[in-house]
Protein backbone atom coordinates (compact mmCIF):
# COMPACT_ATOMS: atom_id res chain seq x y z
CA UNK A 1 -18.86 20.52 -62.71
CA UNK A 2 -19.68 17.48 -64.25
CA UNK A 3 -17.14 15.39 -63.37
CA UNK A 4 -17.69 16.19 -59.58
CA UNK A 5 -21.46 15.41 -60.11
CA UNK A 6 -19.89 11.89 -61.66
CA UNK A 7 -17.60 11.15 -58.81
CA UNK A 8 -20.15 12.20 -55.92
CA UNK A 9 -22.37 10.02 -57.58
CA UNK A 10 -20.04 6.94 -57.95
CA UNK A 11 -18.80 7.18 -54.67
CA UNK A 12 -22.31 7.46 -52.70
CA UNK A 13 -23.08 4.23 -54.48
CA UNK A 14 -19.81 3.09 -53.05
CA UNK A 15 -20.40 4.18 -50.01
CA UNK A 16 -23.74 2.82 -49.67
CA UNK A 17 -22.64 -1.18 -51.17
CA UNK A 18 -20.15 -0.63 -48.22
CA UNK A 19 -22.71 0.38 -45.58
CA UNK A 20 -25.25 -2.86 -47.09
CA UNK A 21 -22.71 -5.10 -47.80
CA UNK A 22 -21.01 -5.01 -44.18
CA UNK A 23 -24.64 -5.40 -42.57
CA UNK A 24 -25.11 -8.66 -45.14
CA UNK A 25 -22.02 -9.80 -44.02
CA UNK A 26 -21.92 -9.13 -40.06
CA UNK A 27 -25.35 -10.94 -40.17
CA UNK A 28 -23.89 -13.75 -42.25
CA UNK A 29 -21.48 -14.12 -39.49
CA UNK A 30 -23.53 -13.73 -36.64
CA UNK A 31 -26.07 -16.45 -38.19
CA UNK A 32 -24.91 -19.57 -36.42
CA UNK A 33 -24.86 -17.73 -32.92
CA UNK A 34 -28.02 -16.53 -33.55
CA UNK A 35 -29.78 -19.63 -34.43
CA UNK A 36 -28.00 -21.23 -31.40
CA UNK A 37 -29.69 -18.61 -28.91
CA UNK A 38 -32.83 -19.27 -31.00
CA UNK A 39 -32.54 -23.20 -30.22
CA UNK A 40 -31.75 -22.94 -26.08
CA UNK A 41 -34.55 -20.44 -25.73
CA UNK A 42 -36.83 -22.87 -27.48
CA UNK A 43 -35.09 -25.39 -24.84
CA UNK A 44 -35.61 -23.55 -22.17
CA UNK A 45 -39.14 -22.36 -22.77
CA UNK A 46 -40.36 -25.82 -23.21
CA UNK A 47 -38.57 -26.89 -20.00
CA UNK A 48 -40.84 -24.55 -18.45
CA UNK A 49 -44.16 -25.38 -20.23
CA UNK A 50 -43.26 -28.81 -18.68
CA UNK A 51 -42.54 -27.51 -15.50
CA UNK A 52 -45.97 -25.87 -15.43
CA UNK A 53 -47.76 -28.74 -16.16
CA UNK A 54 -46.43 -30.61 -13.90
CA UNK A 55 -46.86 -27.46 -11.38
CA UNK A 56 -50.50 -27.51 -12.31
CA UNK A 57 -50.71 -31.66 -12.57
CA UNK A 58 -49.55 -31.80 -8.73
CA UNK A 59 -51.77 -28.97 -7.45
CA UNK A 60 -54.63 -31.07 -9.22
CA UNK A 61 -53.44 -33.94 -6.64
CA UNK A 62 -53.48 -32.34 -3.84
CA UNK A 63 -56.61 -30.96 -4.11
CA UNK A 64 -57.99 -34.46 -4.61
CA UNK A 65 -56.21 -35.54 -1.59
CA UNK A 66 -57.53 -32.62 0.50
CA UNK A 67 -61.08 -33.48 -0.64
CA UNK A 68 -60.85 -37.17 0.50
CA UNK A 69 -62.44 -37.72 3.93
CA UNK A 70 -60.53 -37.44 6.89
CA UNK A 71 -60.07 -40.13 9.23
CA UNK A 72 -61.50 -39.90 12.64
């Protein structure tokens, strides 16, 4: 009985340094991909903050055009 208590017990830690160790390892991996993705959203998202302001920047033109007086 207590040898089955002893080997249950040894291989549930086993089983669960395999189950941690695999996720430690898969992320170690995965890490470089990851932080790549991270960097071309950052990209990307900037591109469009730019993009806005420029949106916004030419909308603030052409309302100053519009409210110039119109030749007759």
């Amino acid at each position: 009985m207590q040898s089955n208590l002893r080997w249950g017990r040894a291989f549930r830690i086993f089983y669960w340094v395999i189950i941690i160790g695999s996720m430690l390892g898969t992320y170690y991996y995965f890490q470089p991909f990851f932080e790549d993705l991270l960097k071309r959203y950052n990209s990307v998202m900037s591109t469009f903050s730019q993009l806005q302001k420029t949106g916004s920047s030419t909308n603030d033109l052409l309302n100053t055009l519009n409210a110039l007086p119109k030749p007759k």
